[in-house]
N, C-alpha and C. Protein backbone atom coordinates (compact mmCIF):
# COMPACT_ATOMS: atom_id res chain seq x y z
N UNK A 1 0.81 -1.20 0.00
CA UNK A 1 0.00 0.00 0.00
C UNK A 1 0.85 1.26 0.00
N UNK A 2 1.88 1.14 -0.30
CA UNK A 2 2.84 2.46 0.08
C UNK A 2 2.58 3.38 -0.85
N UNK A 3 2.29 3.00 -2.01
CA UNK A 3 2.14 3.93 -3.18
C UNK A 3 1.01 4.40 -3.30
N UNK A 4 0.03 3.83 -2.81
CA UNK A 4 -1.58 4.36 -2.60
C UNK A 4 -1.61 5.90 -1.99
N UNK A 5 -2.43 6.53 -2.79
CA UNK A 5 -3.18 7.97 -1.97
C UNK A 5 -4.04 7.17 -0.80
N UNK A 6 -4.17 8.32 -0.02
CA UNK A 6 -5.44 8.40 1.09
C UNK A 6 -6.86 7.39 0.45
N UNK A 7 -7.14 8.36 -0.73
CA UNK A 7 -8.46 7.67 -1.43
C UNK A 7 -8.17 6.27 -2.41
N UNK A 8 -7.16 6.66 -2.38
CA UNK A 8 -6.72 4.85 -3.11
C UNK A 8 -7.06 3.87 -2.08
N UNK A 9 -6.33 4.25 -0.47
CA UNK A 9 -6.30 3.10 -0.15
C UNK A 9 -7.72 2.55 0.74
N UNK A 10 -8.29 3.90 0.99
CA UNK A 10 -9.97 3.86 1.54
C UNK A 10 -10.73 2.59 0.49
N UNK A 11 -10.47 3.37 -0.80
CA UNK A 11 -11.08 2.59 -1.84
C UNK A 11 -10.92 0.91 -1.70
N UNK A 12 -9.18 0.82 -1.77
CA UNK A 12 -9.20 -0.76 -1.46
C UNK A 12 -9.31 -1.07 -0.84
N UNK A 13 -9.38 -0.88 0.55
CA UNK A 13 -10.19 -1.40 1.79
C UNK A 13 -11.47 -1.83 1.10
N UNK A 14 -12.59 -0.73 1.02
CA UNK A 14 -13.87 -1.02 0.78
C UNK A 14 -13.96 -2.19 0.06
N UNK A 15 -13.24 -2.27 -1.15
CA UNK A 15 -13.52 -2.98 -2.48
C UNK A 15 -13.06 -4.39 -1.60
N UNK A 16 -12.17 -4.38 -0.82
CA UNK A 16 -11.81 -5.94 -0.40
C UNK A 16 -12.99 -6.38 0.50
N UNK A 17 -13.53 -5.30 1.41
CA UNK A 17 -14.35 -6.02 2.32
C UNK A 17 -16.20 -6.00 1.12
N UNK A 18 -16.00 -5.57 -0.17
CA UNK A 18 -17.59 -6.00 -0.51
C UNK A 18 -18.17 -4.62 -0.33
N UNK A 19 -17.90 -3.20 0.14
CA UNK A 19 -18.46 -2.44 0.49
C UNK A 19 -18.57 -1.59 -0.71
N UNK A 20 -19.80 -1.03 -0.73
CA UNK A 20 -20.30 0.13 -1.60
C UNK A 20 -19.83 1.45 -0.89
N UNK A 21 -20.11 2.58 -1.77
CA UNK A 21 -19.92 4.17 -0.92
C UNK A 21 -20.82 4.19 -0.02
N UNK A 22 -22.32 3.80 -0.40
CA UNK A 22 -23.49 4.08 0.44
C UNK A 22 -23.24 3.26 1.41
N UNK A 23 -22.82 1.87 1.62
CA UNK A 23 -22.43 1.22 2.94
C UNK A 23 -21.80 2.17 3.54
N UNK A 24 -20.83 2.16 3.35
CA UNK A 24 -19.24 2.39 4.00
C UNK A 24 -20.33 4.28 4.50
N UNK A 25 -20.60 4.90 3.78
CA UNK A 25 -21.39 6.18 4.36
C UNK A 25 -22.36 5.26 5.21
N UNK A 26 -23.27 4.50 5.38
CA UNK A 26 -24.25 4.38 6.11
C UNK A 26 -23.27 3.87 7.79
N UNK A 27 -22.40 3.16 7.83
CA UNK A 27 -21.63 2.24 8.81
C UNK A 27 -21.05 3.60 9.38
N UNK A 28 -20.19 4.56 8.42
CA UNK A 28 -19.38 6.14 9.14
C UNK A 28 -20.06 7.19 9.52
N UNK A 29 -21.20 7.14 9.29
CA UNK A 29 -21.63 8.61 9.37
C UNK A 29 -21.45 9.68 8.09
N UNK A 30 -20.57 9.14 7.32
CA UNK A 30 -19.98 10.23 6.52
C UNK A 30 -20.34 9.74 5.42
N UNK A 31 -20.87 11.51 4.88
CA UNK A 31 -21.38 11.76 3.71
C UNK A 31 -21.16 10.45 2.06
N UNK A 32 -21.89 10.14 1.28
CA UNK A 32 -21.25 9.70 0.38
C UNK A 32 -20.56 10.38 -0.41
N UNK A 33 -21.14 11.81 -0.45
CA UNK A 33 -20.38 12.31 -1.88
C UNK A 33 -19.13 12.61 -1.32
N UNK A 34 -18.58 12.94 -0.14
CA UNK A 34 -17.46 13.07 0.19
C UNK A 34 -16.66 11.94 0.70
N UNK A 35 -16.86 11.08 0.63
CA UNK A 35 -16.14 9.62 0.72
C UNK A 35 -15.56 9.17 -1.06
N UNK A 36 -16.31 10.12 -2.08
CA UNK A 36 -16.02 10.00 -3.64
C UNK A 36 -14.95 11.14 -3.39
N UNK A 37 -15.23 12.31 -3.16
CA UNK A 37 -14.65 13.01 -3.12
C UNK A 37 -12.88 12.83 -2.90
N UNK A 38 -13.22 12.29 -1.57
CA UNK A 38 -11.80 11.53 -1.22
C UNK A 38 -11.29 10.37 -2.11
N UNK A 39 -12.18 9.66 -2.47
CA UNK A 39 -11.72 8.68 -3.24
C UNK A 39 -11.34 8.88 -5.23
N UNK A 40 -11.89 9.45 -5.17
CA UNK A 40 -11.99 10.42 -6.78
C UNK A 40 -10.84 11.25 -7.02
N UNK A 41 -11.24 12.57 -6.13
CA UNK A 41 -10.58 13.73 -6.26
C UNK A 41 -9.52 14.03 -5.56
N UNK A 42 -8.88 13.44 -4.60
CA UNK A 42 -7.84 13.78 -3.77
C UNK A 42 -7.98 14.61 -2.58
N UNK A 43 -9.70 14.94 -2.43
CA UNK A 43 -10.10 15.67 -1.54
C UNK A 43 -9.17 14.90 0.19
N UNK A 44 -8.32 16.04 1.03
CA UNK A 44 -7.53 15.55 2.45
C UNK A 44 -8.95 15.97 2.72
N UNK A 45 -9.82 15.06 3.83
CA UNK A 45 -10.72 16.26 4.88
C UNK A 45 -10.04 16.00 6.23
N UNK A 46 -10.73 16.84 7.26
CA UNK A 46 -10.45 16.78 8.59
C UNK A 46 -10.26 15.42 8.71
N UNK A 47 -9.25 15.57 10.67
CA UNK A 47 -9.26 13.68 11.15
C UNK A 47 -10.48 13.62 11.46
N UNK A 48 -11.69 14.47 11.56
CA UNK A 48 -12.79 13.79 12.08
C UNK A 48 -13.64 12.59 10.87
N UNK A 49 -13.63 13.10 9.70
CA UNK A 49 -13.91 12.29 9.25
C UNK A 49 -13.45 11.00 8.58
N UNK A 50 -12.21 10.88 8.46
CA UNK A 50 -11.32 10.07 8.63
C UNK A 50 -11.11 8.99 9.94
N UNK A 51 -11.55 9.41 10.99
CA UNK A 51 -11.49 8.28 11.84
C UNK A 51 -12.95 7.92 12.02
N UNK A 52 -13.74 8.36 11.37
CA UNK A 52 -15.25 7.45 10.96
C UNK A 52 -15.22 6.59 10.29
N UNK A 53 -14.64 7.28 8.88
CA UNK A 53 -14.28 6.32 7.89
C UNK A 53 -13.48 4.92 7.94
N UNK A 54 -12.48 5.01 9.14
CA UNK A 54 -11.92 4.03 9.31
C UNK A 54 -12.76 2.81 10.29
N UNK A 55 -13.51 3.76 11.35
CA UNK A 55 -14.18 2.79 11.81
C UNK A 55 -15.19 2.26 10.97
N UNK A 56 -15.72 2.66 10.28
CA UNK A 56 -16.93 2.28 8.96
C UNK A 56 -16.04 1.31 8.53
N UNK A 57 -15.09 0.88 8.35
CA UNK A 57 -14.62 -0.27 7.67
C UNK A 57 -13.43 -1.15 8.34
N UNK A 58 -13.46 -0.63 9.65
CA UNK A 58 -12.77 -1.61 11.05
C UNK A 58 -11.63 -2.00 10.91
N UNK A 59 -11.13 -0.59 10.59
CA UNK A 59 -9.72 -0.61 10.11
C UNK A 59 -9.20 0.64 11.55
N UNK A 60 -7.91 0.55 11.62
CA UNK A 60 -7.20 1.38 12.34
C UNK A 60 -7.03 2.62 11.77
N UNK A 61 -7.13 4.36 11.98
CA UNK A 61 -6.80 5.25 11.28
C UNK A 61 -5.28 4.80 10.85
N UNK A 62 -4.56 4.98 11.48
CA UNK A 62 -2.97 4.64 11.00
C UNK A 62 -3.05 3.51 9.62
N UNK A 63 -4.17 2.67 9.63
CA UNK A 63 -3.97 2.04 8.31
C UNK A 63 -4.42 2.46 7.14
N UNK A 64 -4.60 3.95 7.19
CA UNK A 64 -5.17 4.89 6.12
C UNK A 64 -4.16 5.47 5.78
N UNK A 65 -3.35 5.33 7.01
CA UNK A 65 -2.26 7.00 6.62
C UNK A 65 -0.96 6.22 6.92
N UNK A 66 -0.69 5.13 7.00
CA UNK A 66 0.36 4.48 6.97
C UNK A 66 1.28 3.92 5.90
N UNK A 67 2.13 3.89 5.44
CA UNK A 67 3.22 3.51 4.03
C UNK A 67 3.61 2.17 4.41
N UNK A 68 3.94 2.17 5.51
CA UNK A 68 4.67 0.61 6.44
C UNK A 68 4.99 0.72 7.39
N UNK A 69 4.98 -0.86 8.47
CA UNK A 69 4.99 -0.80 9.45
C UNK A 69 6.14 -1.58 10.03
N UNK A 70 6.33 -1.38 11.53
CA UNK A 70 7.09 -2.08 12.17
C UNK A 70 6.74 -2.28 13.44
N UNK A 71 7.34 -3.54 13.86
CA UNK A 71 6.50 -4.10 15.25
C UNK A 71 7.34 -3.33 16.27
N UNK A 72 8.96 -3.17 16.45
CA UNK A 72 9.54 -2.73 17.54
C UNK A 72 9.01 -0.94 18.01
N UNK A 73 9.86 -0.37 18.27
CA UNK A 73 9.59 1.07 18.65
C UNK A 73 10.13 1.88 17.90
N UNK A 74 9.29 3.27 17.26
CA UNK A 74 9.45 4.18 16.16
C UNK A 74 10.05 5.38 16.45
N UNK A 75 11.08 5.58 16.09
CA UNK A 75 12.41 6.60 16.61
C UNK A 75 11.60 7.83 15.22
N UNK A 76 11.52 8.58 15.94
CA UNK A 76 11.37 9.61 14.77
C UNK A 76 12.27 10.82 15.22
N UNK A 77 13.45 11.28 14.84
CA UNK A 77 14.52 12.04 15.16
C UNK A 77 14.53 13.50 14.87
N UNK A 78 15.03 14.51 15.28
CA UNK A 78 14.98 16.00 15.28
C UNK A 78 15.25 16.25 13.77
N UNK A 79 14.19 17.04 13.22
CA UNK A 79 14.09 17.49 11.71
C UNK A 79 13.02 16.23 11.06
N UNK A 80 13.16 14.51 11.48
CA UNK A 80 12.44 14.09 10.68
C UNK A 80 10.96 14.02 9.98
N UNK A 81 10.52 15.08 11.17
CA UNK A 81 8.89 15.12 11.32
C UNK A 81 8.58 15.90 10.09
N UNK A 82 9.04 17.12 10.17
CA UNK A 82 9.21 17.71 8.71
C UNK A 82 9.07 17.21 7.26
N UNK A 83 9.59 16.00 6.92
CA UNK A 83 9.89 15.07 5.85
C UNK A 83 8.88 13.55 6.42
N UNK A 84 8.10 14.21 6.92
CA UNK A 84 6.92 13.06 7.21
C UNK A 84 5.41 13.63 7.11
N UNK A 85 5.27 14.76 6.05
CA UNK A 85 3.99 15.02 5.66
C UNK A 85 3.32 13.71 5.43
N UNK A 86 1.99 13.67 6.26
CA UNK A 86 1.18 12.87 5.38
C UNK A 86 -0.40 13.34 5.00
N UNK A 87 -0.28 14.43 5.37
CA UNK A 87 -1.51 15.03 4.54
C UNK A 87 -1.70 16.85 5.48
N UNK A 88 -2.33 17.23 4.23
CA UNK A 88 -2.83 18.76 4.39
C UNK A 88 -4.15 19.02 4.43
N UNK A 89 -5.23 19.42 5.16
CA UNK A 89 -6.63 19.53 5.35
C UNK A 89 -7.41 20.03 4.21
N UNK A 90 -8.60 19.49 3.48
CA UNK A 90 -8.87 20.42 2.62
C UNK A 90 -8.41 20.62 1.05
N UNK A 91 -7.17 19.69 0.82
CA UNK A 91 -6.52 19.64 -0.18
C UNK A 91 -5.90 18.59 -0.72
N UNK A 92 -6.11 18.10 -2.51
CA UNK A 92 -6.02 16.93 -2.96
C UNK A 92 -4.30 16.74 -2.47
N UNK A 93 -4.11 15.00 -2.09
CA UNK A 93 -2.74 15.01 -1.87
C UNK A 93 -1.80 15.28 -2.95
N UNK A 94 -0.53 16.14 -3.18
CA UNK A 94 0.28 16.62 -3.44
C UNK A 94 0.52 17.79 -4.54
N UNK A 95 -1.13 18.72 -3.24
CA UNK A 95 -1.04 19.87 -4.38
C UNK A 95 -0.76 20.48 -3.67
N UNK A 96 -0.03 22.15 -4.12
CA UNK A 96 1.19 22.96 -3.36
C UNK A 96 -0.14 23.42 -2.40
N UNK A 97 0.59 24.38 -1.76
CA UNK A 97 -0.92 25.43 -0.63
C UNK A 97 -0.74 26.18 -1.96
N UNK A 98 -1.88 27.18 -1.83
CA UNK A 98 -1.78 28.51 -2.64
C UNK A 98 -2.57 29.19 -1.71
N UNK A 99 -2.59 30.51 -2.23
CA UNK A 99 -2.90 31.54 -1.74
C UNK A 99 -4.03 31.82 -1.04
N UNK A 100 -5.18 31.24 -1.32
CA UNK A 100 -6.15 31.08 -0.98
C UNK A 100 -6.71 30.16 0.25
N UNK A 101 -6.33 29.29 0.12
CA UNK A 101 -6.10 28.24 1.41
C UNK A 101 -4.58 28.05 1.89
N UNK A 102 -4.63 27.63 2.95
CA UNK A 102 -3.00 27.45 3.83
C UNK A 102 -3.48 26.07 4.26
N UNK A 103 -4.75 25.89 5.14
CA UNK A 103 -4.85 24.81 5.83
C UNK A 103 -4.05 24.34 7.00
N UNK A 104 -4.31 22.88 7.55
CA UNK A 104 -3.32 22.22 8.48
C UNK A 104 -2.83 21.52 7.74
N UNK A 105 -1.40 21.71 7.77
CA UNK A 105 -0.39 20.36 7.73
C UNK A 105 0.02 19.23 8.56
N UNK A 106 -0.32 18.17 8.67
CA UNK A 106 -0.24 16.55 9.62
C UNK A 106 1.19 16.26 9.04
N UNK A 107 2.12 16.22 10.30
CA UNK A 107 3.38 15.43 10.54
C UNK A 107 3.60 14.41 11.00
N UNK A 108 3.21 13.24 10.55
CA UNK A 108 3.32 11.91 11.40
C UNK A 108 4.61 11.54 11.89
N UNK A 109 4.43 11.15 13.44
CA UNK A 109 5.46 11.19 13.85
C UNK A 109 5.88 9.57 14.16
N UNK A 110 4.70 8.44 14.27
CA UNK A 110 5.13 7.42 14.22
C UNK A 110 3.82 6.33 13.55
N UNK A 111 4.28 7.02 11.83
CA UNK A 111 3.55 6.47 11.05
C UNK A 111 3.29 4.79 11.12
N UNK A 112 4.64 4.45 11.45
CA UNK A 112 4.68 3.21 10.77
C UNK A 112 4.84 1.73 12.05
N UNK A 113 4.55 2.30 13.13
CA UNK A 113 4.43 1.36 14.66
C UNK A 113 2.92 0.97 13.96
N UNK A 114 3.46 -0.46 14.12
CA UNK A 114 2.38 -1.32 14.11
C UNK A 114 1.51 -1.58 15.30
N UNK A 115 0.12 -1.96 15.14
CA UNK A 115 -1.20 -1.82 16.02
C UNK A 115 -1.59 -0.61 16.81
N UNK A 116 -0.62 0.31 16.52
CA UNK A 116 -1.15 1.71 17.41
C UNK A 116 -2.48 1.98 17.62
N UNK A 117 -2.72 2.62 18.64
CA UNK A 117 -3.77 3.09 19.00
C UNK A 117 -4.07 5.23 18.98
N UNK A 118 -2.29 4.98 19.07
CA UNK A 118 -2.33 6.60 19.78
C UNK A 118 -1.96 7.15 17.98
N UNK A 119 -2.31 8.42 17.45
CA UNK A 119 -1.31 8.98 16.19
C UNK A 119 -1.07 10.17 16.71
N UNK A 120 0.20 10.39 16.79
CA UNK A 120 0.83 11.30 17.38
C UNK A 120 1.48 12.13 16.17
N UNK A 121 0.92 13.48 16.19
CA UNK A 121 1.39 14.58 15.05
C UNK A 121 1.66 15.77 15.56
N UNK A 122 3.13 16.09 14.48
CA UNK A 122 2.97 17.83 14.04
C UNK A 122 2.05 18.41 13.45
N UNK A 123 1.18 19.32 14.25
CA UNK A 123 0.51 19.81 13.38
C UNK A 123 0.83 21.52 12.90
N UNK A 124 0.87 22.16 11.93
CA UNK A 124 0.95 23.21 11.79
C UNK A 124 -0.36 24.12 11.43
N UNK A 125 -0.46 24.94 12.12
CA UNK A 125 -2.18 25.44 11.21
C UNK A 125 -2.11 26.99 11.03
N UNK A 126 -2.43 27.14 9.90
CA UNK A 126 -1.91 28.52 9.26
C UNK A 126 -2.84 29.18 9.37
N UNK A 127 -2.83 31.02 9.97
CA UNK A 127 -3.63 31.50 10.85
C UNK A 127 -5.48 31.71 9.70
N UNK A 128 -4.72 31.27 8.30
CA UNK A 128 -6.40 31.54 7.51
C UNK A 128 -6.95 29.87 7.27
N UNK A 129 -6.33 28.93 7.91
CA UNK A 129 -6.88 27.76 7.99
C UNK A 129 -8.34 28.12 8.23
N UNK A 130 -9.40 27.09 7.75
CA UNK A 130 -10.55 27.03 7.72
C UNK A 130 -11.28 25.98 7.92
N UNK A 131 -12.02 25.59 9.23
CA UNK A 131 -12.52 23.78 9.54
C UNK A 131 -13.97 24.40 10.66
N UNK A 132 -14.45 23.59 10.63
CA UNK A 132 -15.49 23.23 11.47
C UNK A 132 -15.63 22.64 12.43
N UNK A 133 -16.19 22.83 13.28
CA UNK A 133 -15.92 22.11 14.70
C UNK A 133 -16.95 20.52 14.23
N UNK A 134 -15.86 20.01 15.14
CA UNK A 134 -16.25 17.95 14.58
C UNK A 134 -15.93 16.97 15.67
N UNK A 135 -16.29 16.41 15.78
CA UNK A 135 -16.63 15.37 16.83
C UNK A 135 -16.20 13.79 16.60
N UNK A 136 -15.43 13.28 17.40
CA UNK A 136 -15.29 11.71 17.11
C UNK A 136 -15.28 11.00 18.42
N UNK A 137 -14.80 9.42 17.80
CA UNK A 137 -14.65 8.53 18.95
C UNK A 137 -13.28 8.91 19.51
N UNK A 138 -12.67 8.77 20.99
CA UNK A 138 -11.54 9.07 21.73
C UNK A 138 -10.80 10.12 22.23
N UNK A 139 -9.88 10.43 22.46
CA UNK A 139 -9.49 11.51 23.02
C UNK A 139 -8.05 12.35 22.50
N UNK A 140 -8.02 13.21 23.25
CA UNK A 140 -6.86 14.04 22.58
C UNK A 140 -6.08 15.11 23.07
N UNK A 141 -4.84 14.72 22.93
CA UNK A 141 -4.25 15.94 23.99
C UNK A 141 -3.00 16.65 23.18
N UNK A 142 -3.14 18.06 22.99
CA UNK A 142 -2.54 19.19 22.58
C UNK A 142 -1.63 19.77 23.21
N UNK A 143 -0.07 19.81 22.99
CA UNK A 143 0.66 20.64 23.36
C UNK A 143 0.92 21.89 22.42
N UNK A 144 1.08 22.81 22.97
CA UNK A 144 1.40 24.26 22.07
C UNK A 144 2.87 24.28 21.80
N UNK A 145 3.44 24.01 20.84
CA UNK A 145 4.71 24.67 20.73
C UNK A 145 5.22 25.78 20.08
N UNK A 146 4.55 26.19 19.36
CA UNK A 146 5.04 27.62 19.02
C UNK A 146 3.26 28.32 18.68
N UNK A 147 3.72 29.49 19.06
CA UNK A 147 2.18 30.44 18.84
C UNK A 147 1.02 30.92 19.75
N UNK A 148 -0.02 31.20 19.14
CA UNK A 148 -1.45 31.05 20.11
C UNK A 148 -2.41 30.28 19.53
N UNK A 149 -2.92 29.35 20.25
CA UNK A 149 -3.94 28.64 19.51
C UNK A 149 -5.01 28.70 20.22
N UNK A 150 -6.54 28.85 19.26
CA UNK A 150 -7.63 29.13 20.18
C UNK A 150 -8.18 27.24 19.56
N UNK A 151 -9.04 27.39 20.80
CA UNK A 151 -9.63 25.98 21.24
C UNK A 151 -11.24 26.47 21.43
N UNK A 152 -11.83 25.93 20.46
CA UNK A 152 -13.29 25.85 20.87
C UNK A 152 -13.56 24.51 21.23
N UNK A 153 -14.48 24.42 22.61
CA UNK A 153 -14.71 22.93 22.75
C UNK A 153 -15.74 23.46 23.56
N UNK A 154 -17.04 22.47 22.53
CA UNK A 154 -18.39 22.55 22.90
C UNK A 154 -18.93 23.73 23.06
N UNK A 155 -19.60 24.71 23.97
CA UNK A 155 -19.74 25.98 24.47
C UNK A 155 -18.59 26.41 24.73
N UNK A 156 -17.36 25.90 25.03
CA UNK A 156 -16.27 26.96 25.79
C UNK A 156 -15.45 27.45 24.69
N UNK A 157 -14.85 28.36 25.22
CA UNK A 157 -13.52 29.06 24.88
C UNK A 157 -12.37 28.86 25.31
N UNK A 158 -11.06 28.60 24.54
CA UNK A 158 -9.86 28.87 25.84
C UNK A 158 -8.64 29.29 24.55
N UNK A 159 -7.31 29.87 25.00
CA UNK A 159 -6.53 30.31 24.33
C UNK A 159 -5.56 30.09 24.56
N UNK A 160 -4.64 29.17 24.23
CA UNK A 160 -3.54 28.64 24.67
C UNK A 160 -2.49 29.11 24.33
N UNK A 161 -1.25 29.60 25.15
CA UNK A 161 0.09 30.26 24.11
C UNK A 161 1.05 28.97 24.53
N UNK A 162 2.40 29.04 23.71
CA UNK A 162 3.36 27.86 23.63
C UNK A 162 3.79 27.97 25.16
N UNK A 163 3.40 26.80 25.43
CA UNK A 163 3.22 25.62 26.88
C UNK A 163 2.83 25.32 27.73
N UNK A 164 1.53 25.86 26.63
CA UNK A 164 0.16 25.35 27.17
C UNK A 164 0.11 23.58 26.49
N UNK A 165 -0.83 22.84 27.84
CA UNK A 165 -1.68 22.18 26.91
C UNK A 165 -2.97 21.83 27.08
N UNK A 166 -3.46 20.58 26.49
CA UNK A 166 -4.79 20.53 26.93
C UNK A 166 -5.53 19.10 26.39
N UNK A 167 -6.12 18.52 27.31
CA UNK A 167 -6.58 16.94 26.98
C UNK A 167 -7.78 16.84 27.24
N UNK A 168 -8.56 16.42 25.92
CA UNK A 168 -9.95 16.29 26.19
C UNK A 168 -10.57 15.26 25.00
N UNK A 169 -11.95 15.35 25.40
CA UNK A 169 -12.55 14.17 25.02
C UNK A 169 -13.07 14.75 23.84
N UNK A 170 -12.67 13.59 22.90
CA UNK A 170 -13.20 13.92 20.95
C UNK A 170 -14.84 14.12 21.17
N UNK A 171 -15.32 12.97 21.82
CA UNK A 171 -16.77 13.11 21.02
C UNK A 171 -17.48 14.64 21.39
N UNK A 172 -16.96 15.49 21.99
CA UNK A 172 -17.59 16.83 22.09
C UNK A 172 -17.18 17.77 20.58
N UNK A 173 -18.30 18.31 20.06
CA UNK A 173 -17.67 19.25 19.43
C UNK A 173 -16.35 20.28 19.18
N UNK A 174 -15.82 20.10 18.69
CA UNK A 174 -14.31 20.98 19.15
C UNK A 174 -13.84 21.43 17.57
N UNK A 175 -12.68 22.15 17.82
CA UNK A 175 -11.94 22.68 16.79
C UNK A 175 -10.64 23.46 17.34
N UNK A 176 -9.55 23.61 16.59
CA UNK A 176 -8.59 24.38 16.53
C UNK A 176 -8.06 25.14 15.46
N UNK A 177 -7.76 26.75 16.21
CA UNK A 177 -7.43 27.53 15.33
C UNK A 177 -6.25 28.48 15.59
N UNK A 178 -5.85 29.11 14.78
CA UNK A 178 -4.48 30.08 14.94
C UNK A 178 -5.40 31.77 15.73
N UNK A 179 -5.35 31.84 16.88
CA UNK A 179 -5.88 32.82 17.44
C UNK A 179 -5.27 34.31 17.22
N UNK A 180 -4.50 34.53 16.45
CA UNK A 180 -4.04 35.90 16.09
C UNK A 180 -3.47 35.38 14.57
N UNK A 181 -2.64 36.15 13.90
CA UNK A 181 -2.35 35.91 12.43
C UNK A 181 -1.10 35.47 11.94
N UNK A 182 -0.53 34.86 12.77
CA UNK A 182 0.74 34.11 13.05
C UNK A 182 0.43 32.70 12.76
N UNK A 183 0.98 31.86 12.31
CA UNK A 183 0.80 29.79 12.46
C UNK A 183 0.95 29.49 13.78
N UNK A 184 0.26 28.72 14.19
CA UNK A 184 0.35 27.34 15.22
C UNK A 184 0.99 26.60 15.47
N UNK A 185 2.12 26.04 15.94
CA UNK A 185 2.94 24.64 15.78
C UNK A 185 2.73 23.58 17.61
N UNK A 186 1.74 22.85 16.93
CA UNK A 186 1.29 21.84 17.83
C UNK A 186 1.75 20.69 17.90
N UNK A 187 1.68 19.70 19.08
CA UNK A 187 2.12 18.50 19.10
C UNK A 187 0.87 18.14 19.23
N UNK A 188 -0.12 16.99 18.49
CA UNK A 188 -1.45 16.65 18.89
C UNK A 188 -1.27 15.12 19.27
N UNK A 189 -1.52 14.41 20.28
CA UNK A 189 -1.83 13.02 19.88
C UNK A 189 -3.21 13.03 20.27
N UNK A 190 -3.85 11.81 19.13
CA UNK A 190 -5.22 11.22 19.25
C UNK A 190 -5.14 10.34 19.48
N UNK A 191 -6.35 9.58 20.65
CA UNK A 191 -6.33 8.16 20.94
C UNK A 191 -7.73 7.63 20.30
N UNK A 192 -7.86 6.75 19.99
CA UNK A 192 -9.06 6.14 19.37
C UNK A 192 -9.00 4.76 19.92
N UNK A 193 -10.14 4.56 20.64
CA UNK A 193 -10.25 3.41 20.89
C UNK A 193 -10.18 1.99 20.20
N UNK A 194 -9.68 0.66 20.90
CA UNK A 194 -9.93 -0.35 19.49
C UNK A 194 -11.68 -0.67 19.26
């Protein structure tokens, strides 16, 4: 699967387990036309819908966004995170940003540990990024490393500057954003239950 896009490899999942779009949407929650979208067009969306999608077909997120794996422990070394894009929000995989969108950039930091539970990323989010607050299964905890990042979760507000953090539960509505006009540079891990 290393050579597979995102929507390549959604696709062959489905196609191995028998699944249609309208299944695989009825089992995730998520939309059909944007499960084509992804699978078609190169459409990245948020992790929220991405870790539906994976549960819709009882797969691990990491086996969406994974190239290869290894059973021991995943050394990911100073600078390598950088050269471990594996996707940008909002945008078909390996088209530049332009002007108009910036988005988040996802740094996987230990793509390739086999059976994970936790995905632990760089995230960068550029202050005209644009997302919706979204909701999943598990939890998640944010360190700030460079910037201000605002946190909507559920009714609240909060504003975090670098070293801050903050751990909370996915299935509430939430979102993150660049709270002044500067980028974000976050450490996020998500846990998703098996």
């Amino acid at each position: 699967m290393a050579t597979l896009t995102l929507g390549e490899r959604i696709a062959e999942i489905r196609k191995t387990y028998s699944l249609s779009r309208e299944v695989l949407s009825e089992r995730s929650g998520v939309a059909a036309d944007l499960i084509s979208k992804i699978e078609d067009a190169g459409l990245i969306p948020d992790l929220a819908p991405l870790i539906k999608i994976s549960r819709g077909l009882g797969v691990r997120l990491g086996t969406l966004l994974d190239d290869h794996e290894q059973l021991g422990p995943v050394i990911c070394r100073a600078g390598d995170a950088s050269a471990s894009s594996r996707f940008k929000t909002g945008l078909p995989e390996g088209t530049a940003m332009d002007k108009g969108h910036h988005g988040m950039s996802f740094y996987a930091l230990a793509a390739d540990k086999t059976g994970r539970h936790m995905e632990p990323f760089i995230v960068v989010i550029e202050p005209d990024a644009k997302q919706e607050k979204s909701a999943h299964e598990g939890e998640e905890f944010i360190y700030v490393m460079e910037g201000t990042l605002s946190l909507e979760y559920g009714n609240d507000k909060e504003t975090l500057k670098t070293g801050d953090t903050v751990y909370y539960d996915s299935i509430v509505p939430h979102k993150v954003f660049s709270a002044d006009s500067n980028p974000v540079k976050i450490l996020a891990v998500i846990y998703t239950p098996v």
